[in-house]
C-alpha atoms as a PDB file:
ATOM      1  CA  UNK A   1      18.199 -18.084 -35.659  1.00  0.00           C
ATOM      2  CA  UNK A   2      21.346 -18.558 -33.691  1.00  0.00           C
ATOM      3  CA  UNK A   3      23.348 -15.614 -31.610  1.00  0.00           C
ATOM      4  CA  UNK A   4      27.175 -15.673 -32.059  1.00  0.00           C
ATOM      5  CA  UNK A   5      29.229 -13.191 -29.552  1.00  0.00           C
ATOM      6  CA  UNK A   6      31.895 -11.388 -31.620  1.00  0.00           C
ATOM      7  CA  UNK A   7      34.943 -10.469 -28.933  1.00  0.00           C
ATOM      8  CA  UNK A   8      36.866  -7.586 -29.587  1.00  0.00           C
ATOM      9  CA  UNK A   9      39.806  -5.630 -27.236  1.00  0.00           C
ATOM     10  CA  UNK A  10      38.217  -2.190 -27.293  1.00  0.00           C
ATOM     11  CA  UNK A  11      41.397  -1.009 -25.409  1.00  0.00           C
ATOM     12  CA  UNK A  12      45.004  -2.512 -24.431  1.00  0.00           C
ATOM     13  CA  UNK A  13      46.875  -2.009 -21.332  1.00  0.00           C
ATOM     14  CA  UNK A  14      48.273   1.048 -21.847  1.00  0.00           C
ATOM     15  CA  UNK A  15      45.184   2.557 -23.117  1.00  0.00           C
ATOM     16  CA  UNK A  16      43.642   1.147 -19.605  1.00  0.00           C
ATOM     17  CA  UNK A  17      46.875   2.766 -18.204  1.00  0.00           C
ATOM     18  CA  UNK A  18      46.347   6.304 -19.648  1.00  0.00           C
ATOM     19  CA  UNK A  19      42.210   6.087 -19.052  1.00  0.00           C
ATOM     20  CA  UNK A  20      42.976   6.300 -15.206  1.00  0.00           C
ATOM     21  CA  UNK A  21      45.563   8.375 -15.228  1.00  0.00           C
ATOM     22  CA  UNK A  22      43.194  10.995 -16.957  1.00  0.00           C
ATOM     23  CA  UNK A  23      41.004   9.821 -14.033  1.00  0.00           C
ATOM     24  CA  UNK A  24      43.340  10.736 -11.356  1.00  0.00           C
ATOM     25  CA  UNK A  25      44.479  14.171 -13.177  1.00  0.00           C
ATOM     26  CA  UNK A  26      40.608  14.946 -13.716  1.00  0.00           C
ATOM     27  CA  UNK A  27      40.116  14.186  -9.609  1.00  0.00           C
ATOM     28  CA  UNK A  28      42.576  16.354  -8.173  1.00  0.00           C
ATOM     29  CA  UNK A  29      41.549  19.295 -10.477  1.00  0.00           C
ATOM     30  CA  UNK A  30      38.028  19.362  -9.918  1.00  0.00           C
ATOM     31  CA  UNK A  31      39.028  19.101  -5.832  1.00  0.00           C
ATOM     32  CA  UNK A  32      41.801  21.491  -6.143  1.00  0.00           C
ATOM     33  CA  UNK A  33      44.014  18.422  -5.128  1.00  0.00           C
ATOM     34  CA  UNK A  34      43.190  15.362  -2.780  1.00  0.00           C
ATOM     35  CA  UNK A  35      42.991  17.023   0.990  1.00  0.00           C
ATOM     36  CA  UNK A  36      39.578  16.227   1.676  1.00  0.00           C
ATOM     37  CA  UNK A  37      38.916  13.593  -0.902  1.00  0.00           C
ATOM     38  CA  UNK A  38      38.064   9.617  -0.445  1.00  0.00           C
ATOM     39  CA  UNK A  39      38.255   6.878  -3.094  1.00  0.00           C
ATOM     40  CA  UNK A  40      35.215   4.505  -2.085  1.00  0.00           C
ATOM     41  CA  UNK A  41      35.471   1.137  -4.861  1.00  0.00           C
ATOM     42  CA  UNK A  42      32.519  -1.324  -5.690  1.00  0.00           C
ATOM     43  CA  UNK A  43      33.751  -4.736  -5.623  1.00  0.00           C
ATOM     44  CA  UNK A  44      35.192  -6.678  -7.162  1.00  0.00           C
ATOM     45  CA  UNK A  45      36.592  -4.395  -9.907  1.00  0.00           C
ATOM     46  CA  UNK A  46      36.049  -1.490  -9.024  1.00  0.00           C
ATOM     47  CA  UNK A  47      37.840  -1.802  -5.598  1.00  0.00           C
ATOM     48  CA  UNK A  48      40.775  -3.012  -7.298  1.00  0.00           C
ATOM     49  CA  UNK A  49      40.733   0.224  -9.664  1.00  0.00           C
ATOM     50  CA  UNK A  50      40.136   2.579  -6.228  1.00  0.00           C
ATOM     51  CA  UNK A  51      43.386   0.919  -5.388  1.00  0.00           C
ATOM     52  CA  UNK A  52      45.039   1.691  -8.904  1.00  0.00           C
ATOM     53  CA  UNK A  53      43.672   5.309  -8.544  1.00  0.00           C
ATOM     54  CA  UNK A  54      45.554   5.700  -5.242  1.00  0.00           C
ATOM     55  CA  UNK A  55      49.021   4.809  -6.704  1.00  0.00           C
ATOM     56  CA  UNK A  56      48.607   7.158  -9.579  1.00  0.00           C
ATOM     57  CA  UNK A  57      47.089  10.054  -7.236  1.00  0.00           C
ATOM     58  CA  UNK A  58      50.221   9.510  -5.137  1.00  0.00           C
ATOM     59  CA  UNK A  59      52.683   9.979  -7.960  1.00  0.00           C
ATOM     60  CA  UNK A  60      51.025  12.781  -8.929  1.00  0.00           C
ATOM     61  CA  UNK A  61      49.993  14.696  -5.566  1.00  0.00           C
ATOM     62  CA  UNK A  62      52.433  13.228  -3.358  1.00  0.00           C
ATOM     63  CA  UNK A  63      49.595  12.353  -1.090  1.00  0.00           C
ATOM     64  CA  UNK A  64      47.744   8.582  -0.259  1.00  0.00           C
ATOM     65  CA  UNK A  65      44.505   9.853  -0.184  1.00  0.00           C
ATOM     66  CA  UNK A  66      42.187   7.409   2.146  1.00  0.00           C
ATOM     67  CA  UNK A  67      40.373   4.262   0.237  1.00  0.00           C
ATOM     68  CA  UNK A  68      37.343   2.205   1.371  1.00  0.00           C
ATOM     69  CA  UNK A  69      36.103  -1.145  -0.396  1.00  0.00           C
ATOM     70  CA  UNK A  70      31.882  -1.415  -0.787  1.00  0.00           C
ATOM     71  CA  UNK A  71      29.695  -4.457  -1.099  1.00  0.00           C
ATOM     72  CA  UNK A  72      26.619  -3.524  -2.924  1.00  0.00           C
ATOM     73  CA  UNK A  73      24.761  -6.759  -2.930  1.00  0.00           C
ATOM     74  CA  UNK A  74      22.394  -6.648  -0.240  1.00  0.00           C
ATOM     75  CA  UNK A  75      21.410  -2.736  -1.203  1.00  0.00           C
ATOM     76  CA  UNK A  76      20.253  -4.020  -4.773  1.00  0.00           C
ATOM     77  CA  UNK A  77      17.397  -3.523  -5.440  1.00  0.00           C
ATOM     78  CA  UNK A  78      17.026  -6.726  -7.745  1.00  0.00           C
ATOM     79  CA  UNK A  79      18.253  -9.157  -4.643  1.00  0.00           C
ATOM     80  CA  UNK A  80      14.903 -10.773  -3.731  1.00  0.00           C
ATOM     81  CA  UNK A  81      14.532 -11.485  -7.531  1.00  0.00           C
ATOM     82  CA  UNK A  82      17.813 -12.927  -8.093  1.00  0.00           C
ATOM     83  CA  UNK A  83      18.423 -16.640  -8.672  1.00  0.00           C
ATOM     84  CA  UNK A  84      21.821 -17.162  -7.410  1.00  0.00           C
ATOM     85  CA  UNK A  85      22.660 -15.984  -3.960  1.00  0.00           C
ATOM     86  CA  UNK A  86      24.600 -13.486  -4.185  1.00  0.00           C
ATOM     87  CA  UNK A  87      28.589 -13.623  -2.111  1.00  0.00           C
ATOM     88  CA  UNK A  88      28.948 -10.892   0.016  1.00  0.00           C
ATOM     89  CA  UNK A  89      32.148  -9.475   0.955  1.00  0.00           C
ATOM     90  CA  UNK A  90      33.184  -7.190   3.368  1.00  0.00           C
ATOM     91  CA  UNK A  91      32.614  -3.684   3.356  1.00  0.00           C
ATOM     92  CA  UNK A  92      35.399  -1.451   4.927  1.00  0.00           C
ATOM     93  CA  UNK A  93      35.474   1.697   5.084  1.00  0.00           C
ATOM     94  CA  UNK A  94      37.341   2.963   8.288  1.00  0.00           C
ATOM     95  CA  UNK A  95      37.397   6.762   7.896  1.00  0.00           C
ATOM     96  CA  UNK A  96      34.682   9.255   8.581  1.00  0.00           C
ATOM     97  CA  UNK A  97      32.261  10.082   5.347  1.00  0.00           C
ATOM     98  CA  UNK A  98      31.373  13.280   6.135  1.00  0.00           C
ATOM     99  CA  UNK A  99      32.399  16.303   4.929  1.00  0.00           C
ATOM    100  CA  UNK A 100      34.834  14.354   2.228  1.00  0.00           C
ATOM    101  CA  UNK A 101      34.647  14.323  -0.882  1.00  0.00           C
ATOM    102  CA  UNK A 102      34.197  10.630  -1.893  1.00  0.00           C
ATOM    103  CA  UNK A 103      35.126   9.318  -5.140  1.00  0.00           C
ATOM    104  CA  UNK A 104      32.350   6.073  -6.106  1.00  0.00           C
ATOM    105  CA  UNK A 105      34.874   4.117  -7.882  1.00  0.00           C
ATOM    106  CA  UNK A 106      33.454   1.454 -10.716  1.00  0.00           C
ATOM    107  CA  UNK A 107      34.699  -0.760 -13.876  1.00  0.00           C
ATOM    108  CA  UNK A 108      31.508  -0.136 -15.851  1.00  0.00           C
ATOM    109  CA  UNK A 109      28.618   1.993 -15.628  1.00  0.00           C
ATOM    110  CA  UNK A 110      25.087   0.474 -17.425  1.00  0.00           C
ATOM    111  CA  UNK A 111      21.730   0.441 -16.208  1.00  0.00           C
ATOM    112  CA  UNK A 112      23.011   2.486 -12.949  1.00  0.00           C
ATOM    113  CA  UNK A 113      21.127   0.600 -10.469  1.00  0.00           C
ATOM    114  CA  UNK A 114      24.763  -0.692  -9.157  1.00  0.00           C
ATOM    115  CA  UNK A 115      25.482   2.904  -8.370  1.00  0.00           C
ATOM    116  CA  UNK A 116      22.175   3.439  -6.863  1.00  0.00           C
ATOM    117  CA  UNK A 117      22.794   0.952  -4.607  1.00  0.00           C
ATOM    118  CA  UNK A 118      26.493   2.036  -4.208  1.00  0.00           C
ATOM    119  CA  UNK A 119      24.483   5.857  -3.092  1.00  0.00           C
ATOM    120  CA  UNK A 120      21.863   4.071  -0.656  1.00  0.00           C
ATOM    121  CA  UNK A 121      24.702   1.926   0.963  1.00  0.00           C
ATOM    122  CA  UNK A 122      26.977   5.135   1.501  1.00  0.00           C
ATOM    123  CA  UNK A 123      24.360   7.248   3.175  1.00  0.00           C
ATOM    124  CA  UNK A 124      24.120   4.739   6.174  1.00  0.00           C
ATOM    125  CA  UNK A 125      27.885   5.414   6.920  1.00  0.00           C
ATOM    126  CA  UNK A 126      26.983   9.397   6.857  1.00  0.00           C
ATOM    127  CA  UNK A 127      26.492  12.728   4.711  1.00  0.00           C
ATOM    128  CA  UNK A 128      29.696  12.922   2.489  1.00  0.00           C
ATOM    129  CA  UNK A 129      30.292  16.820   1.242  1.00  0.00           C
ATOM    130  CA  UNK A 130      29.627  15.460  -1.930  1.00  0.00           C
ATOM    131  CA  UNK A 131      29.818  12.179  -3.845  1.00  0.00           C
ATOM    132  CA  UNK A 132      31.482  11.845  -7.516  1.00  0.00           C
ATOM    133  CA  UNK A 133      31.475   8.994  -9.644  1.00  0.00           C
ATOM    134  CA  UNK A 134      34.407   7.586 -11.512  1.00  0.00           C
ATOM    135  CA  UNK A 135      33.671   5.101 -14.086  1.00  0.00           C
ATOM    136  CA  UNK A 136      36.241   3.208 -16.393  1.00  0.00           C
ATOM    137  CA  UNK A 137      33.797   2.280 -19.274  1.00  0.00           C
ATOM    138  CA  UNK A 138      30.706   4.075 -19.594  1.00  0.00           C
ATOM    139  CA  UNK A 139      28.255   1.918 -21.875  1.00  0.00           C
ATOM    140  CA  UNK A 140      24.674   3.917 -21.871  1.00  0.00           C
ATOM    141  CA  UNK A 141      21.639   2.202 -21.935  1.00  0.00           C
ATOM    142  CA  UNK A 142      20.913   4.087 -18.491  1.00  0.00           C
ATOM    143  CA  UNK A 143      17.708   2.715 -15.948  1.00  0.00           C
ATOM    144  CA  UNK A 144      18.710   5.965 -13.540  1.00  0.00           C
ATOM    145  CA  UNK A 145      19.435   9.111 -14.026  1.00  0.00           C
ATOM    146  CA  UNK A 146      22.863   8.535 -12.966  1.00  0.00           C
ATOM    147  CA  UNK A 147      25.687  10.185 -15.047  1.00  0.00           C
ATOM    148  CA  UNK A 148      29.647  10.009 -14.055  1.00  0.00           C
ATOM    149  CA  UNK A 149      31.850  12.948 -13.124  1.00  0.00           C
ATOM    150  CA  UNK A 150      35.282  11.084 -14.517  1.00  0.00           C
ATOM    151  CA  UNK A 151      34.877   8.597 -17.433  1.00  0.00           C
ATOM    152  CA  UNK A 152      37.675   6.182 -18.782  1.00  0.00           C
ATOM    153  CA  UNK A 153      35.835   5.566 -21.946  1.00  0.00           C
ATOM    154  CA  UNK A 154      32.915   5.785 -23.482  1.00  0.00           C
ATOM    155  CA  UNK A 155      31.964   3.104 -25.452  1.00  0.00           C
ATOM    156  CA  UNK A 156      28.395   2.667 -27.688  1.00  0.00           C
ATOM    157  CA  UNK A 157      26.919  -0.654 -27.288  1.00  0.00           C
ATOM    158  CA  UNK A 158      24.220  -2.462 -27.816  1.00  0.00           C
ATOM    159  CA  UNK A 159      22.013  -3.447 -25.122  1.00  0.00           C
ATOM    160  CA  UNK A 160      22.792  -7.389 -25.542  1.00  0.00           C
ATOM    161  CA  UNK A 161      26.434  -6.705 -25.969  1.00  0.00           C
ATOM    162  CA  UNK A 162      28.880  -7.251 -23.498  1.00  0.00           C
ATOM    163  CA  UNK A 163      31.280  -4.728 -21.761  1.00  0.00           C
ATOM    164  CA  UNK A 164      34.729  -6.615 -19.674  1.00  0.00           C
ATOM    165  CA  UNK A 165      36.679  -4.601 -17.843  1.00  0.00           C
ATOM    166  CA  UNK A 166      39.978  -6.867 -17.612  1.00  0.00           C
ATOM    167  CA  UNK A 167      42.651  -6.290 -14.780  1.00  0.00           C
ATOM    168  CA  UNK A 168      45.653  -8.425 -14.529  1.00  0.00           C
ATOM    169  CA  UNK A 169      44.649  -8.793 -10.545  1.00  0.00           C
ATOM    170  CA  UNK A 170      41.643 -10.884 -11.373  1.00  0.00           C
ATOM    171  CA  UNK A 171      42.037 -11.772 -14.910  1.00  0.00           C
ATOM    172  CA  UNK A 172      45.908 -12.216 -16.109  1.00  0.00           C
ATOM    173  CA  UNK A 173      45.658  -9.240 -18.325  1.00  0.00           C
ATOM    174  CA  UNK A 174      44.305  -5.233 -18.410  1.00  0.00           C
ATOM    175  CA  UNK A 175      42.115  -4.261 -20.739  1.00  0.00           C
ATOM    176  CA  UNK A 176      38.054  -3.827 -22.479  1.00  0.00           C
ATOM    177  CA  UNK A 177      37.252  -6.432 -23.988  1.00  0.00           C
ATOM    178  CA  UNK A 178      33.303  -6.478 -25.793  1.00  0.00           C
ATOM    179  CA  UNK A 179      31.258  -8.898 -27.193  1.00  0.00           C
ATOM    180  CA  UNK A 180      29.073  -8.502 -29.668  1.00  0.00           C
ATOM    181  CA  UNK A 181      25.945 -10.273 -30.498  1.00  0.00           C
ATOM    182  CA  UNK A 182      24.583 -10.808 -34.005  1.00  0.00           C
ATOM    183  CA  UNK A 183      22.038 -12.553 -35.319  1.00  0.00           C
ATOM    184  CA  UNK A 184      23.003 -15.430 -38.187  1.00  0.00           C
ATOM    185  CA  UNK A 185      19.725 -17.160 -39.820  1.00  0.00           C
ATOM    186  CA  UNK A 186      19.430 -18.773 -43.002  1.00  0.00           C
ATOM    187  CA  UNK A 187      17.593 -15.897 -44.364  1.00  0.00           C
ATOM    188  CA  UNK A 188      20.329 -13.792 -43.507  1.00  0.00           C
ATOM    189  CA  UNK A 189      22.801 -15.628 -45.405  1.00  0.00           C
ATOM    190  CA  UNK A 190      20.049 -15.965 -48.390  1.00  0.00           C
ATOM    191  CA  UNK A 191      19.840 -12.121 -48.764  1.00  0.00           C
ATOM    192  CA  UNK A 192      23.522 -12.023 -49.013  1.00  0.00           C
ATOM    193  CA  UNK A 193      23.575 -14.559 -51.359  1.00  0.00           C
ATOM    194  CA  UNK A 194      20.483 -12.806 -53.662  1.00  0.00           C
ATOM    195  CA  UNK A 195      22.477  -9.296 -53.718  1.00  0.00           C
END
């Protein structure tokens, strides 16, 4: 039995472009605008759509709400088990945590245990007034009980399918890209064959 990956764009750039503007409208209701608010993104993508989500918020609000960048990798809690050694990056967040409301800013949301760590890591800087999640893709398949407050997408997947978020900053283009996995054996192609 082989596995072939069937890629498909799930969404274009100007689907990407109207997913987190719905984000950033969907922010500054549920805060009654951005005053107290924080944008807080996981790299790599996420940071860069914390970044994206500023812009937008600041067309819309007239206000550049603060922005941190996290590192993640040495909160996870699958680092011991990990072959590769993971590259970390710098963390900055150079405002105070508490009492904001901070916006956890990621590309996709799976298992959760990226956001768990994301929650563990944030709590050593202090006690935010609360913390919201902001997901472009969410795919399911859920380890945690972790749900998002703002959600680009939702897409249904299969476990051993792939979810890409593409941004033109890292990738030369914006958009969700997915690949597929099916299975192709000859008995497969025999049943087709036999009706």
């Amino acid at each position: 039995m082989t596995r072939k990956k069937k890629s498909e764009l799930f969404l274009d750039d100007i689907g990407l472009r109207r997913a987190l503007t719905r984000i950033a409208h969907e922010i500054i209701e549920r805060n009654r605008g951005v005053e107290n608010v924080a944008l807080i993104g996981i790299i790599t993508r996420g940071a860069t759509l914390a970044k994206r989500l500023q812009l937008i918020i600041e067309e819309l609000e007239g206000v550049k709400v603060e922005i941190g960048l996290m590192d993640i990798n040495l909160y996870r809690d699958d680092a011991t088990t990990r072959l590769d050694q993971p590259i970390i990056q710098k963390t900055d967040i150079l405002f105070d945590v508490l009492d904001k409301n901070i916006v956890l800013v990621d590309d996709v949301l799976f298992t959760g245990r990226t956001i768990r760590a994301a929650l563990d890591q944030l709590t050593d800087f202090g006690r935010p007034r609360s913390i919201q999640l902001a997901v472009l893709v969410d795919r399911g398949h859920r380890e945690l009980p972790i749900r998002a407050d703002y959600v680009g997408k939702n897409i249904p997947t299969n476990r051993t399918d792939r979810v890409s978020a593409l941004l033109v900053e890292h990738d030369d283009e914006d958009g969700i890209r997915i690949e597929r996995s099916s299975a192709n054996s000859k008995q497969k192609t025999s049943q087709e064959e036999n009706g």
